[in-house]
N, C-alpha and C. Protein backbone atom coordinates (compact mmCIF):
# COMPACT_ATOMS: atom_id res chain seq x y z
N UNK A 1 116.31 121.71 117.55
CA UNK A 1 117.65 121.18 117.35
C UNK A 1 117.68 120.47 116.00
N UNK A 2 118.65 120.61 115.48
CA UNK A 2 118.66 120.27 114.00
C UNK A 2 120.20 118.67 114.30
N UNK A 3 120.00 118.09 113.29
CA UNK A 3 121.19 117.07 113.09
C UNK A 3 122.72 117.67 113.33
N UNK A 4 123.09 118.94 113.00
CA UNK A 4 124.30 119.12 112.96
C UNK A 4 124.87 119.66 114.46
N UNK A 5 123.74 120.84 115.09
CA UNK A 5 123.79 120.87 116.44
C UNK A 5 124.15 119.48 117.51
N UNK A 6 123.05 118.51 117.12
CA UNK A 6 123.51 117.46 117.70
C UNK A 6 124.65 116.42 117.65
N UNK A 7 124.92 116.53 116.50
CA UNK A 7 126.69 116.07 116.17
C UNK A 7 127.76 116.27 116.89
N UNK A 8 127.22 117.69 116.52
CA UNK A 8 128.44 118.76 117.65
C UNK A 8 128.68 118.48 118.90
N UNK A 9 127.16 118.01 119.90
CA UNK A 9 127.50 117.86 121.20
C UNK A 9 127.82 116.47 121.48
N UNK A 10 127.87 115.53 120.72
CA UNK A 10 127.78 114.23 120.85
C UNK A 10 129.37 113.96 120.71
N UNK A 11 129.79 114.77 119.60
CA UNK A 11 131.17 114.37 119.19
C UNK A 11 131.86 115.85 118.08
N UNK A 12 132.15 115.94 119.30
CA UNK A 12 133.01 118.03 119.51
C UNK A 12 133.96 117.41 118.80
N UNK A 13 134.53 116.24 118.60
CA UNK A 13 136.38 116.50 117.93
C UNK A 13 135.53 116.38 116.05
N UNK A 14 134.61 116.05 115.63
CA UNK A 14 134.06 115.91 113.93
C UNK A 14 133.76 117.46 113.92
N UNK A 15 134.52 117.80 113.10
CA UNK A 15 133.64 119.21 112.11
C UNK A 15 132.52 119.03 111.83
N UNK A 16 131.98 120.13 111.47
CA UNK A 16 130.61 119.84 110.78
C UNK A 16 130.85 119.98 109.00
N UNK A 17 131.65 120.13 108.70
CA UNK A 17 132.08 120.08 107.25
C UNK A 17 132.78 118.97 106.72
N UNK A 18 133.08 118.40 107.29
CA UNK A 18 133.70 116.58 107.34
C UNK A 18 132.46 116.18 107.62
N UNK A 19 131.26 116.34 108.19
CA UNK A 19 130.75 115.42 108.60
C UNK A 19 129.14 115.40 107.37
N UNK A 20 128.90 116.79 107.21
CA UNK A 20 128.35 117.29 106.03
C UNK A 20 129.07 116.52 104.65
N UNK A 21 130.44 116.37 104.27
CA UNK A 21 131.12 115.21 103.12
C UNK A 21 131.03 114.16 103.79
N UNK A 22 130.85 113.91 104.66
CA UNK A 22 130.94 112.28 105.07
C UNK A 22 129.45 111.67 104.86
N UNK A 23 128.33 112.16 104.81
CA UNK A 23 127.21 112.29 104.43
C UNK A 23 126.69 112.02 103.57
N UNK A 24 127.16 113.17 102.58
CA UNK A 24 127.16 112.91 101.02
C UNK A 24 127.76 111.99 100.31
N UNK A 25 129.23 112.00 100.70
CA UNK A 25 129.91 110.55 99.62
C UNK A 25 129.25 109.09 100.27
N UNK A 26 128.76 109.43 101.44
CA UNK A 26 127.65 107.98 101.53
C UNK A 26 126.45 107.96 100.84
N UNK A 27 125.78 108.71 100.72
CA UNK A 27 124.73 108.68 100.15
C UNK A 27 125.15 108.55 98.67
N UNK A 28 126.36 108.95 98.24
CA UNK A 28 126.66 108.84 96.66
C UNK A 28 127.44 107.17 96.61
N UNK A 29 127.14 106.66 97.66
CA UNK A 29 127.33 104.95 97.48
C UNK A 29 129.15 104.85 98.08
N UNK A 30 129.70 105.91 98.52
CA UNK A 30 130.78 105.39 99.50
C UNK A 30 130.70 104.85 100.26
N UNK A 31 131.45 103.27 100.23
CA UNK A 31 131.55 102.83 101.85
C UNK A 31 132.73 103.48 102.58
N UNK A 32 132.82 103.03 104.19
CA UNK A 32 133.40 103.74 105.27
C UNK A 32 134.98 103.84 104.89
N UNK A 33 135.42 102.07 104.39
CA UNK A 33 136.99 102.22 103.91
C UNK A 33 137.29 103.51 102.77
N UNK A 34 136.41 103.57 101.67
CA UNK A 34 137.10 104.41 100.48
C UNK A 34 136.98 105.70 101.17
N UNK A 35 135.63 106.05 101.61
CA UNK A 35 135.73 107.64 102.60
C UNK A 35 137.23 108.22 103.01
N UNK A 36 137.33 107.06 103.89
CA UNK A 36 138.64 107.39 105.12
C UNK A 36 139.76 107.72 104.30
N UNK A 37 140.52 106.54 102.88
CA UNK A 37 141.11 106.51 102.46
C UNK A 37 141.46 107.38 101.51
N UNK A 38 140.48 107.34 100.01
CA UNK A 38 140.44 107.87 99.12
C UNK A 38 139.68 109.54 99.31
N UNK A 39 139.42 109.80 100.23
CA UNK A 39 138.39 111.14 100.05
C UNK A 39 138.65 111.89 101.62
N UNK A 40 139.79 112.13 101.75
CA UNK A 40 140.60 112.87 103.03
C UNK A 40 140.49 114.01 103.03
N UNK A 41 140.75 114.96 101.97
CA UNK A 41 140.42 116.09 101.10
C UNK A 41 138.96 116.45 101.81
N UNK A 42 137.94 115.60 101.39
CA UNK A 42 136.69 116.52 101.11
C UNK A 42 136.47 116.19 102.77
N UNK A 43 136.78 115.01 103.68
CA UNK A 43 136.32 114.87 105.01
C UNK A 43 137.34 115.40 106.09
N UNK A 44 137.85 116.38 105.37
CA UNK A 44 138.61 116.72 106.61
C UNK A 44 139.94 116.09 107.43
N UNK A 45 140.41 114.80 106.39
CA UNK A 45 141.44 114.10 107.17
C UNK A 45 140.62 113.17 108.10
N UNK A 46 139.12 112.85 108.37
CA UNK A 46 138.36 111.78 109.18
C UNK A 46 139.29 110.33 109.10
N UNK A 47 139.29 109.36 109.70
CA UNK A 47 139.82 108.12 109.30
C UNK A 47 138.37 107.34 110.11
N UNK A 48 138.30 106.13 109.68
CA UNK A 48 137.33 105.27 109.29
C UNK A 48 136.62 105.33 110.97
N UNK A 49 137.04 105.54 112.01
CA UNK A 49 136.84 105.63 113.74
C UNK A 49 135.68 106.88 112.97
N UNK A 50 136.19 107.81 112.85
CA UNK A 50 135.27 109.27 112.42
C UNK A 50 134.46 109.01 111.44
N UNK A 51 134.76 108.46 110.39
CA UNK A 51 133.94 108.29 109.55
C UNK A 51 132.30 107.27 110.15
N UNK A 52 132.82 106.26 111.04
CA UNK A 52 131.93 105.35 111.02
C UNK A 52 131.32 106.42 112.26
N UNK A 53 131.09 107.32 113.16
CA UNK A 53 130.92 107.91 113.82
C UNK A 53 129.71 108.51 113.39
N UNK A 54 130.07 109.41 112.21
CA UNK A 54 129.17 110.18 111.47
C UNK A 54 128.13 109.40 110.79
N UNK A 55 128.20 108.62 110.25
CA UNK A 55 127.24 107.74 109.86
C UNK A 55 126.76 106.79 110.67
N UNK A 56 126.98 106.31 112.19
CA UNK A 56 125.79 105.90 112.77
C UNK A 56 125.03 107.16 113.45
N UNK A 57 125.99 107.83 113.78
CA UNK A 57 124.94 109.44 114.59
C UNK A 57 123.85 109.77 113.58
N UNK A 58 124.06 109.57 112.36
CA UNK A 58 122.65 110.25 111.59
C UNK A 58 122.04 108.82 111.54
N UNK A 59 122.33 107.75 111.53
CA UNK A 59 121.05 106.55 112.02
C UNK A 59 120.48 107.06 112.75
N UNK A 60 121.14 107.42 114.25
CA UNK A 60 120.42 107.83 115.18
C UNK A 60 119.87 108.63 116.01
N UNK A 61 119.76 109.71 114.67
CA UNK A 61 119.40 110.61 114.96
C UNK A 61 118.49 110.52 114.16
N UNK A 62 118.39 110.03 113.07
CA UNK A 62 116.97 109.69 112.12
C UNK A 62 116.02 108.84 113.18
N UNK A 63 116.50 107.57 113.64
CA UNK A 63 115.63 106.72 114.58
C UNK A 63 115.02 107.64 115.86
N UNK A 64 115.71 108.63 116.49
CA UNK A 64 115.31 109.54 117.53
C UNK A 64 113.60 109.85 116.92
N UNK A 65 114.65 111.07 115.79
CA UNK A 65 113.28 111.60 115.39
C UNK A 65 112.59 111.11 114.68
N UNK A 66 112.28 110.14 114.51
CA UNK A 66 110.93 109.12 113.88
C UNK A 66 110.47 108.42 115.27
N UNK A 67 111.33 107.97 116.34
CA UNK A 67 109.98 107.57 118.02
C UNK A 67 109.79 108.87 117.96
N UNK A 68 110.60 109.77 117.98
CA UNK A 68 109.73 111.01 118.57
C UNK A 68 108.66 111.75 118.08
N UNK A 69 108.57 111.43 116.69
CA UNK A 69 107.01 111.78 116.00
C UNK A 69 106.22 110.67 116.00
N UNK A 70 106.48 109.66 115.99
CA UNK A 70 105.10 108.55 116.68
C UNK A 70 105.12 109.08 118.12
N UNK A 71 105.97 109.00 118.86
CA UNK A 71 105.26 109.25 120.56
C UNK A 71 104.35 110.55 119.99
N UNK A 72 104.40 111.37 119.34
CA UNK A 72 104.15 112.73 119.89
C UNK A 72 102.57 112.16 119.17
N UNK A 73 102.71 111.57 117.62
CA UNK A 73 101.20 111.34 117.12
C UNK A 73 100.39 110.49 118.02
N UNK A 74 100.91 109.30 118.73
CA UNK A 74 100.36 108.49 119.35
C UNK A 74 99.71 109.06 120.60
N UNK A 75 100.41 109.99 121.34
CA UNK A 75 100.17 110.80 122.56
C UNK A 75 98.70 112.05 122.08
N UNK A 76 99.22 112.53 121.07
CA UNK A 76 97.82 113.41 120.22
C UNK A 76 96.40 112.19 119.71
N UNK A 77 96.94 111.27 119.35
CA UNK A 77 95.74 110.64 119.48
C UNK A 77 94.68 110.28 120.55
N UNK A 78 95.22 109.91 121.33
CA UNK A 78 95.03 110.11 122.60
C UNK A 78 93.93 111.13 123.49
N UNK A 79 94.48 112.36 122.84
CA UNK A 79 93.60 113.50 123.14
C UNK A 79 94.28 113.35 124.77
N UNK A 80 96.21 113.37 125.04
CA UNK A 80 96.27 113.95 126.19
C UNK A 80 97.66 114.84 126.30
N UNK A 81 98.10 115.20 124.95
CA UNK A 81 98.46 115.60 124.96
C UNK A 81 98.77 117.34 125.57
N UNK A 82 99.33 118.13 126.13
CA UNK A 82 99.58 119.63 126.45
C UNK A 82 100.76 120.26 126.08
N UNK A 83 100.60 121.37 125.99
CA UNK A 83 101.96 121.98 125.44
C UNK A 83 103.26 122.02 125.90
N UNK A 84 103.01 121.58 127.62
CA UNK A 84 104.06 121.39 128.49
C UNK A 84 104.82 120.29 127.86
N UNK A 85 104.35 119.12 127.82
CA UNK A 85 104.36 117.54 127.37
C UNK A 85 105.22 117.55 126.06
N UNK A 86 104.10 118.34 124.99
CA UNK A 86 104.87 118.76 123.49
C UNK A 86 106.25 119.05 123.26
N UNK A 87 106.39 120.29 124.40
CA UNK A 87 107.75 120.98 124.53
C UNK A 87 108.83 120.17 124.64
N UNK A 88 108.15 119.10 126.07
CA UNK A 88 109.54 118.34 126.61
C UNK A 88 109.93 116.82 125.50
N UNK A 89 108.57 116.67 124.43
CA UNK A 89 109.42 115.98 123.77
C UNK A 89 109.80 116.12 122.70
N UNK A 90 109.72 117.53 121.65
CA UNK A 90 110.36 118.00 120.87
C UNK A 90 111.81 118.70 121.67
N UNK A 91 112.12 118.83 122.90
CA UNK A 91 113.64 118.68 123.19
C UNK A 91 114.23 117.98 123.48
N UNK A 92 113.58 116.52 123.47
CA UNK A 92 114.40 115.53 123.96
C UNK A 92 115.27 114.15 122.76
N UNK A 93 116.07 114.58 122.88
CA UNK A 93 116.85 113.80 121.37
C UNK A 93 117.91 112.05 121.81
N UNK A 94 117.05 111.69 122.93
CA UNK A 94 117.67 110.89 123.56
C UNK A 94 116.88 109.66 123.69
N UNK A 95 116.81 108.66 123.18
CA UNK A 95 115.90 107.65 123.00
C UNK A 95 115.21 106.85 124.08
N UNK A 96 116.23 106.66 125.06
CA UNK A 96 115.48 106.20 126.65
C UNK A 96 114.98 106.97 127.62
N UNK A 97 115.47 108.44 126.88
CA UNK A 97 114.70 109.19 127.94
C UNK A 97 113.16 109.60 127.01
N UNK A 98 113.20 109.59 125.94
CA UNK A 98 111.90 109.95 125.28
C UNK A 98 111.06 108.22 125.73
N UNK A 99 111.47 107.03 125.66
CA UNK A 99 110.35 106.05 126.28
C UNK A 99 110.42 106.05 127.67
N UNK A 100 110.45 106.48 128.06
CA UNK A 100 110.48 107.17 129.85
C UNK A 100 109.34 108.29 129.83
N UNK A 101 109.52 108.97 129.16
CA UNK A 101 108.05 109.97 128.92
C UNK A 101 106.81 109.63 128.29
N UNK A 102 107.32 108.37 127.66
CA UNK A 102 105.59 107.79 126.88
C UNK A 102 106.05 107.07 127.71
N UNK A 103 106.19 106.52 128.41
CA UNK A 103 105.77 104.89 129.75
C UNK A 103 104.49 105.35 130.02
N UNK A 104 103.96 106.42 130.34
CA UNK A 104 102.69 106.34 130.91
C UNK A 104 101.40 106.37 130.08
N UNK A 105 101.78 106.76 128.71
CA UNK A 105 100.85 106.83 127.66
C UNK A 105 100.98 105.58 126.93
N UNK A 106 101.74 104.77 127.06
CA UNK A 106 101.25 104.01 126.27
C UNK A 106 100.47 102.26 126.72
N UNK A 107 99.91 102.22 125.59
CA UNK A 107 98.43 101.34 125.45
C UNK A 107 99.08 100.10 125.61
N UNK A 108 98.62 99.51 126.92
CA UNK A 108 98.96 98.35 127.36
C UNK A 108 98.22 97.12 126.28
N UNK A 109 98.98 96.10 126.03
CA UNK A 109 98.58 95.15 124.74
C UNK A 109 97.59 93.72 126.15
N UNK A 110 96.43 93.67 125.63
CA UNK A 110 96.03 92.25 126.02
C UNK A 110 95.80 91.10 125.13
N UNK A 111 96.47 90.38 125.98
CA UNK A 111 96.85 88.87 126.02
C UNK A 111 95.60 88.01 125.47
N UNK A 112 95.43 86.83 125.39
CA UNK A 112 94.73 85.97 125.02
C UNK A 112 94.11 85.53 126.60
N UNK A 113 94.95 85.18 127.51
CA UNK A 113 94.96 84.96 128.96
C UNK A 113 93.88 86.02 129.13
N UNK A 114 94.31 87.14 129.37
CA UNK A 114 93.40 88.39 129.87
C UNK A 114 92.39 88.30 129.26
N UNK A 115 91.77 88.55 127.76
CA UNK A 115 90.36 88.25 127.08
C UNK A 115 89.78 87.29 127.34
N UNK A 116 90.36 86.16 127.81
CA UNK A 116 89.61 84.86 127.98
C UNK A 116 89.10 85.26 129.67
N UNK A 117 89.85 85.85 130.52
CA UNK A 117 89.07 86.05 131.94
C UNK A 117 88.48 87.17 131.64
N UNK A 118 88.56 87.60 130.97
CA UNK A 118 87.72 88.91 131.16
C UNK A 118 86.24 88.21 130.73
N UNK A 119 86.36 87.66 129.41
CA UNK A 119 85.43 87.05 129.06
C UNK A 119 84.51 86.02 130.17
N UNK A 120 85.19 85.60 131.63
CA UNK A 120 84.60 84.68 132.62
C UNK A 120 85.06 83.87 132.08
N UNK A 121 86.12 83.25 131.80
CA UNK A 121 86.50 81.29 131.18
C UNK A 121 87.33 81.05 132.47
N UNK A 122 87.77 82.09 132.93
CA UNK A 122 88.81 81.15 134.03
C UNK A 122 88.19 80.25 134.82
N UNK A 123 86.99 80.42 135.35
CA UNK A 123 86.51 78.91 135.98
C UNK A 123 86.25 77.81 135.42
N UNK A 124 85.80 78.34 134.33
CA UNK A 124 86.03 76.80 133.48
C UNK A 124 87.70 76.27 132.83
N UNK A 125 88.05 76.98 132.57
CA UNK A 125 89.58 76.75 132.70
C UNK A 125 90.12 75.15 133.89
N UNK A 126 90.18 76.49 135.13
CA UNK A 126 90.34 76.00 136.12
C UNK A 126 89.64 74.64 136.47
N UNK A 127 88.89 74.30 136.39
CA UNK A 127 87.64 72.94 136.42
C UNK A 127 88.26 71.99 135.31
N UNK A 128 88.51 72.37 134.42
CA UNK A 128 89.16 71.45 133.06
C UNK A 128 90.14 70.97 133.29
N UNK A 129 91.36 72.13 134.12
CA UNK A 129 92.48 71.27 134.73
C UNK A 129 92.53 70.42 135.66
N UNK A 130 91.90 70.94 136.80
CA UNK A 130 91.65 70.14 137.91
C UNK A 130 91.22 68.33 137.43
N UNK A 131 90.21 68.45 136.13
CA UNK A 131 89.43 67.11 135.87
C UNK A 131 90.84 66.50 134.92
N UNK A 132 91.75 67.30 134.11
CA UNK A 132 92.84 66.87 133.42
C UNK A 132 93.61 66.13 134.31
N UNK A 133 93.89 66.69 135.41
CA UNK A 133 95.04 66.45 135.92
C UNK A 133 94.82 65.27 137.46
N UNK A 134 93.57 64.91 137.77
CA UNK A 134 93.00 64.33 139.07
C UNK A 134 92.59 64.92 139.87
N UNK A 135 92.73 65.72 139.79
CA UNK A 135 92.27 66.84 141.17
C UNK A 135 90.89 66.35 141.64
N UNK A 136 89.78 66.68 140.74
CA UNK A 136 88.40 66.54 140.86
C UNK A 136 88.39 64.99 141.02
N UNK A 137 87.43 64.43 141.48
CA UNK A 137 87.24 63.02 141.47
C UNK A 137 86.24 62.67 140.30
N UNK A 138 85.91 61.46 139.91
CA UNK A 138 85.29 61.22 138.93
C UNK A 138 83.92 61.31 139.42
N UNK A 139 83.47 61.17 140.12
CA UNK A 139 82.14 61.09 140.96
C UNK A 139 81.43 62.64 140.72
N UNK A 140 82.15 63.78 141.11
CA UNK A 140 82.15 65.07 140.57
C UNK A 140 82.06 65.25 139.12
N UNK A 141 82.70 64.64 138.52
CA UNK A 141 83.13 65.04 136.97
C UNK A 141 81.57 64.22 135.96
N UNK A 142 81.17 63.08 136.75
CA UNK A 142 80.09 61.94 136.22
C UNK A 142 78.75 63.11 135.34
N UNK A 143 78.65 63.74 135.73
CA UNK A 143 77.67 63.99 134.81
C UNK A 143 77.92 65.38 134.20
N UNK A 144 79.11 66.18 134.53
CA UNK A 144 79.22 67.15 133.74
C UNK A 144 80.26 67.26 132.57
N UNK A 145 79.84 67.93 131.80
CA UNK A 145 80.64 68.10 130.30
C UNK A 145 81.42 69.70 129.82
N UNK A 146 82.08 69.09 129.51
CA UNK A 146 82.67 71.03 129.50
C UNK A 146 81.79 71.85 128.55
N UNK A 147 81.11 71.50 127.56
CA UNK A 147 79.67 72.11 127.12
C UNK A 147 79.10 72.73 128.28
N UNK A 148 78.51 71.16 129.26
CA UNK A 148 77.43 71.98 130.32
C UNK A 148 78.73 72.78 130.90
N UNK A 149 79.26 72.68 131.41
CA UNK A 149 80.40 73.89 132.57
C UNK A 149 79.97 75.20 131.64
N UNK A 150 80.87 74.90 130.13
CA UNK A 150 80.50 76.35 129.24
C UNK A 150 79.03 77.34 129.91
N UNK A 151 78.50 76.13 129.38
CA UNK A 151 77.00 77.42 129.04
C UNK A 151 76.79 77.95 130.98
């Protein structure tokens, strides 16, 4: 699927020849008012509703296909990618449904929390608060140091 196919189904009342000049005189530094106004001729009669139409659909259709080539590199990195997988996300031009298909691939981030238990600190953690907060009695606490707890 190319940008203009998808125009089409998104928004059937824009030509694709208004929307092809609506394109260009942006990129040649038109904003949305002079488009609508001054340049009716080359867009087809668009008014600024159409105009601003066409120029966020190719935002977002640029943003589509840029997640959709990180999911697809990120998923190939991976080494789990298949051709089934490939297929369904080179057709999918829809942004919540393409992070709906990487939900399962992607690399859960750990925390500071998590490295530190993983590492075994939560009991000493836990012991530090308890002595912070009263829990422990001092009688308990009398000869240990969070050094000795550490090691």
């Amino acid at each position: 699927m190319n940008f203009e196919t998808w125009l089409r189904a998104k928004h059937p009342e824009i030509p694709t020849r208004s929307a092809a000049a609506v394109l260009a005189l942006a990129s040649a530094g038109g904003t949305v008012p002079f488009i609508a106004r001054y340049r009716k001729e080359a867009t087809g009669g668009l008014d600024e509703v159409g105009v601003e139409n066409v120029l966020l659909s190719q935002k977002s259709w640029d943003e589509i296909v840029k997640r959709q080539a990180f999911i697809l590199e990120e998923i190939e990195a991976q080494r789990r990618i298949t051709p089934e997988l490939k297929g369904r996300l080179e057709a999918t031009f829809d942004l919540p449904t393409l992070e709906d298909i990487y939900l399962p691939f992607k690399k859960k981030r750990k925390t500071k929390t998590v490295l530190a238990r993983e590492a075994g600190l939560e009991p000493l953690a836990d012991w530090l608060w308890d002595v912070g907060h009263g829990v422990v009695s001092a009688v308990d606490v009398a000869g240990d140091t969070p050094e000795g707890r550490a090691a």
